[in-house]
C-alpha atoms as a PDB file:
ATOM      1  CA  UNK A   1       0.000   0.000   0.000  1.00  0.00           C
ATOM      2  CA  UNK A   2       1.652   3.244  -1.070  1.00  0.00           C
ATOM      3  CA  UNK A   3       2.254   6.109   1.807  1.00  0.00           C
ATOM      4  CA  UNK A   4       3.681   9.456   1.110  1.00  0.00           C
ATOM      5  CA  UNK A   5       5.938  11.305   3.282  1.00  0.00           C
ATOM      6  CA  UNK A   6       3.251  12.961   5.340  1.00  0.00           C
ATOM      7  CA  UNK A   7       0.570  14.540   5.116  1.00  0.00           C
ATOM      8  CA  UNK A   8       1.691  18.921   3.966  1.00  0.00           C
ATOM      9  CA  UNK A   9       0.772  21.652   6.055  1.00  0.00           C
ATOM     10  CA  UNK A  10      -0.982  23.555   3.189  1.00  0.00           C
ATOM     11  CA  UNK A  11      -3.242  20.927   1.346  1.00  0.00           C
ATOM     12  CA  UNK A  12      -6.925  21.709   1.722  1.00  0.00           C
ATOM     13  CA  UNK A  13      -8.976  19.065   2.790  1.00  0.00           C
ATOM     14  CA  UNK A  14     -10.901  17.384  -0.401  1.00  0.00           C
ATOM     15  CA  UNK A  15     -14.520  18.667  -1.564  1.00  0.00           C
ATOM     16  CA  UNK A  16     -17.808  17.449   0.169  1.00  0.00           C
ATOM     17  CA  UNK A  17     -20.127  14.966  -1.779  1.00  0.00           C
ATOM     18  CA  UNK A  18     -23.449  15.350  -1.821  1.00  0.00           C
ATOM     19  CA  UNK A  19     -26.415  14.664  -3.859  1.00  0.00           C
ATOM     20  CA  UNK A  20     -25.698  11.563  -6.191  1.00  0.00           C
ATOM     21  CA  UNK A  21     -21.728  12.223  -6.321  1.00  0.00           C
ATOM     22  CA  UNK A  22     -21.639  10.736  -2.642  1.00  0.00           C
ATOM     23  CA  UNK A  23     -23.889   7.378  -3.513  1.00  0.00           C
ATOM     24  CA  UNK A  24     -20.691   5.956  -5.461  1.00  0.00           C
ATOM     25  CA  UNK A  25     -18.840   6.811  -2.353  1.00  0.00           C
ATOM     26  CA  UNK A  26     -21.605   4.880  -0.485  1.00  0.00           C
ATOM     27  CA  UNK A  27     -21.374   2.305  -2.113  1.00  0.00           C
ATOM     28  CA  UNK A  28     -17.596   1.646  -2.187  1.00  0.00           C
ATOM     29  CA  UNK A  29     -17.220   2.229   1.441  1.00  0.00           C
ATOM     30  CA  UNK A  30     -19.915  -0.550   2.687  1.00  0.00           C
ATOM     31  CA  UNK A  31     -18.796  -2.465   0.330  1.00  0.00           C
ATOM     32  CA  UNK A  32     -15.269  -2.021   1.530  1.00  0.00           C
ATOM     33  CA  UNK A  33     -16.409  -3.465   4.722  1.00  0.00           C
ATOM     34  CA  UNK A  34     -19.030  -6.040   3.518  1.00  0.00           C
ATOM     35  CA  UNK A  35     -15.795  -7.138   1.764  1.00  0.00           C
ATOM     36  CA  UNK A  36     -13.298  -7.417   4.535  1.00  0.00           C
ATOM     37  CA  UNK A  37     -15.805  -9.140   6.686  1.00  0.00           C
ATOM     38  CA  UNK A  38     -16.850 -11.873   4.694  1.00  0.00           C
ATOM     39  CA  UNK A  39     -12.833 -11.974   3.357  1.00  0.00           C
ATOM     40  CA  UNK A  40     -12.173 -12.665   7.014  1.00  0.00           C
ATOM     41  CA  UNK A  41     -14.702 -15.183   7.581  1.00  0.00           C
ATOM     42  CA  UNK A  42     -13.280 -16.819   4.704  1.00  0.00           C
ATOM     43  CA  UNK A  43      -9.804 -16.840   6.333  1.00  0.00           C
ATOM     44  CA  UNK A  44     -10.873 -18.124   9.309  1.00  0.00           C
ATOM     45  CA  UNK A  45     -11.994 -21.203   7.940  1.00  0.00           C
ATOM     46  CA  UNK A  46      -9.386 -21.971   6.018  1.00  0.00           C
ATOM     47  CA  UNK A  47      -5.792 -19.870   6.196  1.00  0.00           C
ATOM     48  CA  UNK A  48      -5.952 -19.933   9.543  1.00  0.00           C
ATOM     49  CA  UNK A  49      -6.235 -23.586  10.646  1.00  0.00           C
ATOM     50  CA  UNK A  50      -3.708 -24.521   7.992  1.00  0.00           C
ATOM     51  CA  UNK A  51      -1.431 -22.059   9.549  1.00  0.00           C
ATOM     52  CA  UNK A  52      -2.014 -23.172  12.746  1.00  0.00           C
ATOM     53  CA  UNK A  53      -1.775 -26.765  11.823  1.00  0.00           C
ATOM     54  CA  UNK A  54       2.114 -26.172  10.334  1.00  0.00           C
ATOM     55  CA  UNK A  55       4.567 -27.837  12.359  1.00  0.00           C
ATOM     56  CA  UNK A  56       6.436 -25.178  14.019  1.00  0.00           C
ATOM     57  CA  UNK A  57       6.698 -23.847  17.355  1.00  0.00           C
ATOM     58  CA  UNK A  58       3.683 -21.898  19.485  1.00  0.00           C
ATOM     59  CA  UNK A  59       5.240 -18.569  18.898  1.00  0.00           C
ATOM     60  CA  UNK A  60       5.964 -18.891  15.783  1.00  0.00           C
ATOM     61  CA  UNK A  61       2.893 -20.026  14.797  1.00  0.00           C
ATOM     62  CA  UNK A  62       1.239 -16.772  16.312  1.00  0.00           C
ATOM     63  CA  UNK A  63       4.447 -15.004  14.254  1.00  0.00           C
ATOM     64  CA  UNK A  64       3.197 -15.877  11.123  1.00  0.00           C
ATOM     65  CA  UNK A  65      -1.230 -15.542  11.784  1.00  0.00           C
ATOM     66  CA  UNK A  66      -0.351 -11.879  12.623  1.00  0.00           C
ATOM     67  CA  UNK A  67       2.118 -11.257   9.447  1.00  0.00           C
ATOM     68  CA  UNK A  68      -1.002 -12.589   7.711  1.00  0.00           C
ATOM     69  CA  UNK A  69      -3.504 -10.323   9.660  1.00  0.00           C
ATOM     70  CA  UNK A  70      -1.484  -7.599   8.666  1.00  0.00           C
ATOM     71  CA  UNK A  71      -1.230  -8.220   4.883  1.00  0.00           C
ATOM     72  CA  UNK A  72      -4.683  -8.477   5.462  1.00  0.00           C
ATOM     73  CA  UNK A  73      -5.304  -4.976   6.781  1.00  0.00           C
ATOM     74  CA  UNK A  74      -3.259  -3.936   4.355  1.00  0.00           C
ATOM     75  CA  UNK A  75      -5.464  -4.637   1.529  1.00  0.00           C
ATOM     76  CA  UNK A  76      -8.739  -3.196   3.778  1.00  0.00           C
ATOM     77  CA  UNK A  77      -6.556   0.480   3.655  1.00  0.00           C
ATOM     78  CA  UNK A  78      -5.797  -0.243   0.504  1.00  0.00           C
ATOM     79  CA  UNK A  79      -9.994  -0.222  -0.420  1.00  0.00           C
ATOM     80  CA  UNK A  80     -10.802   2.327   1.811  1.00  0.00           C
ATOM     81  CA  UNK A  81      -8.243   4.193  -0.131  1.00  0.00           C
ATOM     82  CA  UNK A  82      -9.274   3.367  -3.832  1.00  0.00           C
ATOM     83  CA  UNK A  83     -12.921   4.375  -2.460  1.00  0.00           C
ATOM     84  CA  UNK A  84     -12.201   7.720  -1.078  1.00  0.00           C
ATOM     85  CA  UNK A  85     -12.814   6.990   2.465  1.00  0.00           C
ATOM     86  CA  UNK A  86      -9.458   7.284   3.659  1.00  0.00           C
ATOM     87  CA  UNK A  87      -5.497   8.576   2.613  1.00  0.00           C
ATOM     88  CA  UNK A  88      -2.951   7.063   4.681  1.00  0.00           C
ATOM     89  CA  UNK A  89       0.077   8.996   4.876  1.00  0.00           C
ATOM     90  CA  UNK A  90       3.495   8.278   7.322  1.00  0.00           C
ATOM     91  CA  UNK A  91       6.072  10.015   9.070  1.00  0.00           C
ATOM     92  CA  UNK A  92       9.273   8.190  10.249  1.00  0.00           C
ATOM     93  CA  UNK A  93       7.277   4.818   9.626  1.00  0.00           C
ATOM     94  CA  UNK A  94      10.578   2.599  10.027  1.00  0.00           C
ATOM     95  CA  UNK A  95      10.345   3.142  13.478  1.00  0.00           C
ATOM     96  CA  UNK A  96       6.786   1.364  13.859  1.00  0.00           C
ATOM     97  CA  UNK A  97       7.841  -1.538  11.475  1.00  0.00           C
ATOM     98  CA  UNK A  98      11.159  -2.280  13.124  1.00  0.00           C
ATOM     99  CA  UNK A  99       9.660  -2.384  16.317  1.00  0.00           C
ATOM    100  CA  UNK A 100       9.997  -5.132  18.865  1.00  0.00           C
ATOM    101  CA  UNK A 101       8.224  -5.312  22.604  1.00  0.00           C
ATOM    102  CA  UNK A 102       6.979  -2.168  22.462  1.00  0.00           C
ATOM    103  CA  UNK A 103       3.679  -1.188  24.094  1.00  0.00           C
ATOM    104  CA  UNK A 104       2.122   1.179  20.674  1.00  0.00           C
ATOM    105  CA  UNK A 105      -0.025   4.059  21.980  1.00  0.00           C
ATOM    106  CA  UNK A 106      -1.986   6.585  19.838  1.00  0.00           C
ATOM    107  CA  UNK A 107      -4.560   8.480  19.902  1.00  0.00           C
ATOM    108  CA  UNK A 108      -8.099   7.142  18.517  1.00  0.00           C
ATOM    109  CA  UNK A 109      -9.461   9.567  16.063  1.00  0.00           C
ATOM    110  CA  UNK A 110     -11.808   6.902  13.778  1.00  0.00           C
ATOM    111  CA  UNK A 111     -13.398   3.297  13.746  1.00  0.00           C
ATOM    112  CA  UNK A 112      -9.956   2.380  11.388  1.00  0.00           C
ATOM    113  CA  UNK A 113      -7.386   3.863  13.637  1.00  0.00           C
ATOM    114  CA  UNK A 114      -6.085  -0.237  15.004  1.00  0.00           C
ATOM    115  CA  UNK A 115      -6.964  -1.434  11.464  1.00  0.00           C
ATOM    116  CA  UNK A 116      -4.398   1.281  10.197  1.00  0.00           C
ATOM    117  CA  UNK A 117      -1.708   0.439  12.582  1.00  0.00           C
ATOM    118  CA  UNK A 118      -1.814  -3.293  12.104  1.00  0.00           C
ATOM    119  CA  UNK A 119      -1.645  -2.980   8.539  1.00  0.00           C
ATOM    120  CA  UNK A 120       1.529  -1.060   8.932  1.00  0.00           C
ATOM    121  CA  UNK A 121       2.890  -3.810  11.942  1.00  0.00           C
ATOM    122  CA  UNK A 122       4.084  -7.066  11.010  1.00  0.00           C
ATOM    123  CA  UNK A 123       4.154  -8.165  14.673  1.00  0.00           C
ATOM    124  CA  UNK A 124       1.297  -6.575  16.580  1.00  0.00           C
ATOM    125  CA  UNK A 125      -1.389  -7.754  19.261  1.00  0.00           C
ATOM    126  CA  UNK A 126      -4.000  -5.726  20.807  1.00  0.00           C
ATOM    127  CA  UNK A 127      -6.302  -6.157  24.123  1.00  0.00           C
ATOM    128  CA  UNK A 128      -9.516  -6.961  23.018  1.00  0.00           C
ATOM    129  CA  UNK A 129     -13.208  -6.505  24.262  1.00  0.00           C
ATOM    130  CA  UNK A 130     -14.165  -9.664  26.882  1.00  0.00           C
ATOM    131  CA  UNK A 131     -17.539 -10.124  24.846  1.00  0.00           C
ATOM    132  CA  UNK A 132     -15.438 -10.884  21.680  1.00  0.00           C
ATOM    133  CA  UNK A 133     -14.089 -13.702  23.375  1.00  0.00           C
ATOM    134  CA  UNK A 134     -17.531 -15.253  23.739  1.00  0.00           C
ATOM    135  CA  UNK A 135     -18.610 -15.036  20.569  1.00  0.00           C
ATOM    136  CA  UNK A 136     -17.279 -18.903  19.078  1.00  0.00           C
ATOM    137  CA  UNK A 137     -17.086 -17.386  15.692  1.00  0.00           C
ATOM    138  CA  UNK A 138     -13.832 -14.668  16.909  1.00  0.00           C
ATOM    139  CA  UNK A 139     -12.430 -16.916  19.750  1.00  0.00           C
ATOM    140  CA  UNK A 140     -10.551 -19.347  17.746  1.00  0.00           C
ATOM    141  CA  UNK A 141      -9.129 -16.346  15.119  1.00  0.00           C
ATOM    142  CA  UNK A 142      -8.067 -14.247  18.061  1.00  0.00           C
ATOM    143  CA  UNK A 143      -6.623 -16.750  20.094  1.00  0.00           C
ATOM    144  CA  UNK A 144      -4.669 -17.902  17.088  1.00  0.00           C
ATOM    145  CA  UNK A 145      -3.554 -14.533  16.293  1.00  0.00           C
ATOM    146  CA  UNK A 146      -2.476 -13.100  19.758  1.00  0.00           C
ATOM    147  CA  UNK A 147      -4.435 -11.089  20.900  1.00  0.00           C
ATOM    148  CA  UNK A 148      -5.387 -10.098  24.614  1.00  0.00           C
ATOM    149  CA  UNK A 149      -8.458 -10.545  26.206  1.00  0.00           C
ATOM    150  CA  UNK A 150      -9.593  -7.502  28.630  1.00  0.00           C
ATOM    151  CA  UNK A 151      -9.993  -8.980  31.760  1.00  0.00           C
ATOM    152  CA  UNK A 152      -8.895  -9.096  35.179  1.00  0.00           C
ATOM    153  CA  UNK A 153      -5.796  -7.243  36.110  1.00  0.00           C
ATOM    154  CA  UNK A 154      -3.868  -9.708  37.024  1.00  0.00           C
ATOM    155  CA  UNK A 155      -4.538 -11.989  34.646  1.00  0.00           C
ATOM    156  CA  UNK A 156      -4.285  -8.965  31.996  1.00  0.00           C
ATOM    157  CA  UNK A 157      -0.586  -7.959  32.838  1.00  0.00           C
ATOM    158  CA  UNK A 158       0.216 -12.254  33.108  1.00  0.00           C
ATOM    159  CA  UNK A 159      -1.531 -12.184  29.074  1.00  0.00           C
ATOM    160  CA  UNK A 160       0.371  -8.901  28.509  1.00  0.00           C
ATOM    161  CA  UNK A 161       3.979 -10.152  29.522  1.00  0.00           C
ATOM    162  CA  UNK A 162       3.745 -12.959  27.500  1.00  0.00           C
ATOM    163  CA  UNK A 163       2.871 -11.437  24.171  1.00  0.00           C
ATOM    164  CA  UNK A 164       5.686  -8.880  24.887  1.00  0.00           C
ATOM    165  CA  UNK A 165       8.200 -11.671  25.495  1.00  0.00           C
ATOM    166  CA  UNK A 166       7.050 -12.430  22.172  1.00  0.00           C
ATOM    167  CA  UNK A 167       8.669  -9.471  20.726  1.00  0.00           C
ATOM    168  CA  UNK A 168       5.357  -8.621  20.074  1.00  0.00           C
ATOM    169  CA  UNK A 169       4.041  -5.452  19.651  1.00  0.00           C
ATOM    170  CA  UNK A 170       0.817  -4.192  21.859  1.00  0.00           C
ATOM    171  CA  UNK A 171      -1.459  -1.701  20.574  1.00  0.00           C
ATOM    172  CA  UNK A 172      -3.401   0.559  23.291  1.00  0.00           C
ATOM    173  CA  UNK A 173      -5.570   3.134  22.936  1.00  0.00           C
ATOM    174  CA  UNK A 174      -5.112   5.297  26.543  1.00  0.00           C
ATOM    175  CA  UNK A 175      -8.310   7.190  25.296  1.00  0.00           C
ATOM    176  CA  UNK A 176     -10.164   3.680  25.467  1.00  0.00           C
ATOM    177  CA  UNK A 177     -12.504   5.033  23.090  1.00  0.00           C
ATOM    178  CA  UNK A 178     -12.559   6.971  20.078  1.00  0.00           C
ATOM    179  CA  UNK A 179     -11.949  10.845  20.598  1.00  0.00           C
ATOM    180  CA  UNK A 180     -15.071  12.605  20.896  1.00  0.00           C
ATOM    181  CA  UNK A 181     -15.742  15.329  18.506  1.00  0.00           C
ATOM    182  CA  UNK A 182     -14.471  18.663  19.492  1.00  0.00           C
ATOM    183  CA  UNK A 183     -11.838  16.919  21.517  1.00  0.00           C
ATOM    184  CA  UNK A 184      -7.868  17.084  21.348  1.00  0.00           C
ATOM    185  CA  UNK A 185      -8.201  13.872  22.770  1.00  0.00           C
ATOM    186  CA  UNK A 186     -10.027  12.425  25.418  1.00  0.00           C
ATOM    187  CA  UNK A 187      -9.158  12.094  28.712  1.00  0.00           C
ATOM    188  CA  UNK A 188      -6.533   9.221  29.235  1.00  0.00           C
ATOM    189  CA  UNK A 189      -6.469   5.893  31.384  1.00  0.00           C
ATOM    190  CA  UNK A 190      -4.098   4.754  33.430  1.00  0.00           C
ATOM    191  CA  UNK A 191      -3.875   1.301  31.640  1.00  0.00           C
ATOM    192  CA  UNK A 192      -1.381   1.918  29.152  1.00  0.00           C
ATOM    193  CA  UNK A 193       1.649   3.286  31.770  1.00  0.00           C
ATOM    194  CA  UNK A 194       0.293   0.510  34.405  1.00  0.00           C
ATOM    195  CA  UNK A 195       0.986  -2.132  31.883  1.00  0.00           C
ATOM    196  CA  UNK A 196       4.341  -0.581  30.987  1.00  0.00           C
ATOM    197  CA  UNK A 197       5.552  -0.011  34.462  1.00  0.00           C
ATOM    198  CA  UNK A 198       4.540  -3.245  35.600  1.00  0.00           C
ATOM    199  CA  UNK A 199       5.928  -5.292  32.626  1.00  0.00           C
ATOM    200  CA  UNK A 200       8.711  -3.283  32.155  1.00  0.00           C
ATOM    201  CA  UNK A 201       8.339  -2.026  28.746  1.00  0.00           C
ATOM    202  CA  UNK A 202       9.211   1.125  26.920  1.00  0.00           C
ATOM    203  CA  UNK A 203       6.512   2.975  24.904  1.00  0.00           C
ATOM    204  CA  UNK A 204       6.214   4.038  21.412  1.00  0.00           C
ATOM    205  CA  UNK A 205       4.058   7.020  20.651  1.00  0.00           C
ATOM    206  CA  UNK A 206       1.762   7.351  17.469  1.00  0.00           C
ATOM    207  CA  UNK A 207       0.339  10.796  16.553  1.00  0.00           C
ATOM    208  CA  UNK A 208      -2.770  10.131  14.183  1.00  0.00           C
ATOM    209  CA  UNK A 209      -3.656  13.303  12.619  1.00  0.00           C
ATOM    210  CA  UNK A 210      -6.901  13.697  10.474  1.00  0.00           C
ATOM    211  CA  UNK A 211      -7.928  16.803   8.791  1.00  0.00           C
ATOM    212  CA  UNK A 212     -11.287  16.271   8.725  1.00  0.00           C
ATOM    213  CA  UNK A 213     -13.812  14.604  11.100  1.00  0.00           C
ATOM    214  CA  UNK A 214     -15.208  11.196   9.997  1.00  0.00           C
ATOM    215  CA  UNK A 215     -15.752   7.525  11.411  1.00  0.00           C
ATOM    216  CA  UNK A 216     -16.009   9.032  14.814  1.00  0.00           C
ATOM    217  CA  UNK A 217     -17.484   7.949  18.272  1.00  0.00           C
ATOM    218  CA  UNK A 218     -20.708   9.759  17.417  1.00  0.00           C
ATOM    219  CA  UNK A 219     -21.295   8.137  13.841  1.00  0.00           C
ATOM    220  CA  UNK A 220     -22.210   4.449  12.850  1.00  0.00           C
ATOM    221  CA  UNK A 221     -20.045   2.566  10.562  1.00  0.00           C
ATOM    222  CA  UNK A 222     -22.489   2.555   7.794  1.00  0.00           C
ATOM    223  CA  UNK A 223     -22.316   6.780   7.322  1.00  0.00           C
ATOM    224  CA  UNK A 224     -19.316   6.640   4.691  1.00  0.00           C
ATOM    225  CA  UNK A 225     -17.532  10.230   5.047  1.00  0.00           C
ATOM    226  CA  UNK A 226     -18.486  12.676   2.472  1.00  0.00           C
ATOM    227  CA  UNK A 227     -14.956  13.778   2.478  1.00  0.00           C
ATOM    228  CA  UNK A 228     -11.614  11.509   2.476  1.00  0.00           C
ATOM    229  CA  UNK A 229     -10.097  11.160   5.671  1.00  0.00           C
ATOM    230  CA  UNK A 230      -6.227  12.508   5.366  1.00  0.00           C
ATOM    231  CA  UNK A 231      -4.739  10.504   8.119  1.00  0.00           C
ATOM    232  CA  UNK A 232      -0.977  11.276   8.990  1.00  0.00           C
ATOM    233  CA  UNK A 233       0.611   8.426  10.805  1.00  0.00           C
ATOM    234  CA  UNK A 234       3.711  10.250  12.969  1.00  0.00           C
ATOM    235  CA  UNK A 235       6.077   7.911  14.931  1.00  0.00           C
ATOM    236  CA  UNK A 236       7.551   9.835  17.971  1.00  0.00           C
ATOM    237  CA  UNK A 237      10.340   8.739  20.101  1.00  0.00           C
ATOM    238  CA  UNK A 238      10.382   6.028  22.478  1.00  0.00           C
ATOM    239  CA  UNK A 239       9.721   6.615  25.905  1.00  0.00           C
ATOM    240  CA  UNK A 240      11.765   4.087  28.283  1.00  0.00           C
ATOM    241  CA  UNK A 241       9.753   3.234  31.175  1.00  0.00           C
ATOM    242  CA  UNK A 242      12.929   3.253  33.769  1.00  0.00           C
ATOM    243  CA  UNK A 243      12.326   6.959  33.500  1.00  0.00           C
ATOM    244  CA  UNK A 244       9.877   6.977  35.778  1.00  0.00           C
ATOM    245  CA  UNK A 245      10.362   3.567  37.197  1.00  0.00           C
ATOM    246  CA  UNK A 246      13.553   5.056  39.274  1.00  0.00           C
ATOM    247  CA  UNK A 247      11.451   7.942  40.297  1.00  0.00           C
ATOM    248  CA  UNK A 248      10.281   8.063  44.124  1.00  0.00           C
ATOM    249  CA  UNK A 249       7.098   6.876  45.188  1.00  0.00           C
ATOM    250  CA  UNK A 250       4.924   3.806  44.452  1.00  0.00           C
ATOM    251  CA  UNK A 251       3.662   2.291  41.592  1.00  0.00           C
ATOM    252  CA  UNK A 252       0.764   3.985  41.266  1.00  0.00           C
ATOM    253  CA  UNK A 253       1.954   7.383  42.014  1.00  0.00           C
ATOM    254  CA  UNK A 254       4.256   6.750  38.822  1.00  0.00           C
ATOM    255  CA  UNK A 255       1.650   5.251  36.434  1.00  0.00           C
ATOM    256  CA  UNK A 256      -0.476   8.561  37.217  1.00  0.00           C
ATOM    257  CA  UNK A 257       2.554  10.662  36.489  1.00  0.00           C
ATOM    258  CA  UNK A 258       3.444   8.650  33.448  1.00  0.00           C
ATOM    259  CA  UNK A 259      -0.074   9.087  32.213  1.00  0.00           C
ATOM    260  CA  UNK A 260      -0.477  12.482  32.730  1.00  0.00           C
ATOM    261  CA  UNK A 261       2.808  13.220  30.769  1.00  0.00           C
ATOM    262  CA  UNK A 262       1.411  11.254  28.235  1.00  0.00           C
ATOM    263  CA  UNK A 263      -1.919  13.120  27.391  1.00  0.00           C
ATOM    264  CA  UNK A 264       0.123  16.315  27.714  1.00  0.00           C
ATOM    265  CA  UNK A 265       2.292  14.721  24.657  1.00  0.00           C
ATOM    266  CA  UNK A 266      -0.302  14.351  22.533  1.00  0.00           C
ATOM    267  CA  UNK A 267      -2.396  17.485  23.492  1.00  0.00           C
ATOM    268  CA  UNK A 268       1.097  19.990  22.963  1.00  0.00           C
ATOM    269  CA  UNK A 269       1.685  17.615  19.612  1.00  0.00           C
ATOM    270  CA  UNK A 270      -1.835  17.667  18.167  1.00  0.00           C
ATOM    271  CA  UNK A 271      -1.597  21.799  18.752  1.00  0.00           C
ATOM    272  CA  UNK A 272       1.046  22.153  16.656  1.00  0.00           C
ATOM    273  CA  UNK A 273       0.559  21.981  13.000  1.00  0.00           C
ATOM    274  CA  UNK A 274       1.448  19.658  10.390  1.00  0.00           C
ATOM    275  CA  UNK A 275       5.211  20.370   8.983  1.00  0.00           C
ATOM    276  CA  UNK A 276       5.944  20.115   5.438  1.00  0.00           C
ATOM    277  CA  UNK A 277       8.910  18.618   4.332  1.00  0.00           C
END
């Protein structure tokens, strides 16, 4: 999928469909996910349990579902691109796909914002929602892939340490849900700088920058933007937990610190405008 540079200062955000011109973009866009749902059923059935049936170790096994997961996401950016709904561009990207046992934080503009990084990740799990677990047709594909289940704490960080000893990557969203509209961001939990502190774990900021508002909180998936979505994917510098891990005080005095630093990071970044190259 191709990226440019980033996204410049001075382009204007595209014109607003209406009328007929936006049922093509309709169109596209649910089918974009129609698509990549029944694409992933599909894969499920079949890709998967071959891949998990190769002889190979555990981890390795998981290795190669989530370089497939990503190729997968991949191609969904890639649609949502060709159909107008979204333009992917990256700053300092090498950073993200060079990345090992990292904890991944950004900030959670739209619905695509994990289906973006993942399709730029080779090696990347995520928590995920305790009712997805439940559901017997996601179990088996998230399981095989990786991913976290959001549960107790304890049990959390034990999940959380394991997939990092991976070399895995883990995606968290400290907003926990997407940014509301008129929001910098939203107000950020402690869960993110808990599970670094605790598992020992540096953290690599992501700066998601959108010029216009679309695929938010306070829309369903079904309302396609009128307008594409520039996104600008910007990879900041990592943020080694033993900072504040050799700071005074107890573990949750530093998590609070570490998470108020954080949301200051992305409020003070978010301010600034977008720098052309």
């Amino acid at each position: 999928m191709p990226h440019a540079d980033a996204i410049e200062s001075t382009k204007t955000p595209t014109p607003k469909l209406s009328g007929v011109r936006y049922i093509p973009r309709w169109l596209a866009g649910v089918g974009c996910y129609i698509t990549f749902g029944l694409g992933g059923l599909l894969c499920s059935l079949t890709i998967l349990p071959l891949l998990q049936l190769w002889p190979t170790k555990p981890e390795l096994r998981v290795a190669r579902v989530q370089r497939l997961v990503s190729w997968m996401f991949r191609i969904f950016v890639a649609m949502l691109s060709f159909a107008g709904v979204i333009a992917v561009s990256t700053k300092n990207i090498e950073a993200l796909q060079h990345a090992k046992r990292k904890i991944v934080i950004a900030n959670h503009p739209t619905l695509v914002d994990v289906v973006v990084l993942i399709s730029l990740m080779p090696n990347a799990g995520c928590i995920v929602k305790q009712g997805l677990w439940r559901n017997p047709f996601f179990r088996g594909v998230l399981a095989s892939v990786g991913y976290i289940p959001n549960r107790e704490v304890n049990w959390l960080l034990h999940d959380c340490l394991q997939v990092l000893n991976r070399d895995t990557n883990l995606i968290i969203f400290p907003e926990g849900t997407r940014t509301l509209t008129g929001n910098i961001v939203n107000s950020f939990a402690r869960g993110a700088a808990n599970i670094a502190l605790r598992t020992q774990t540096d953290i690599l900021p992501v700066v998601l920058r959108t010029d216009v508002a679309g695929l938010t909180k306070q829309q369903p998936w079904y309302q396609i933007p009128r307008q594409t979505i520039n996104m600008s994917v910007e990879i900041g510098t990592s943020i080694p937990y033993l900072r504040y891990d050799a700071q005074q005080g107890n573990e949750a005095k530093m998590a609070r610190q570490l998470t108020r630093d954080l949301q200051q990071f992305y409020i003070d970044t978010l301010k600034q405008p977008i720098k052309s190259n």
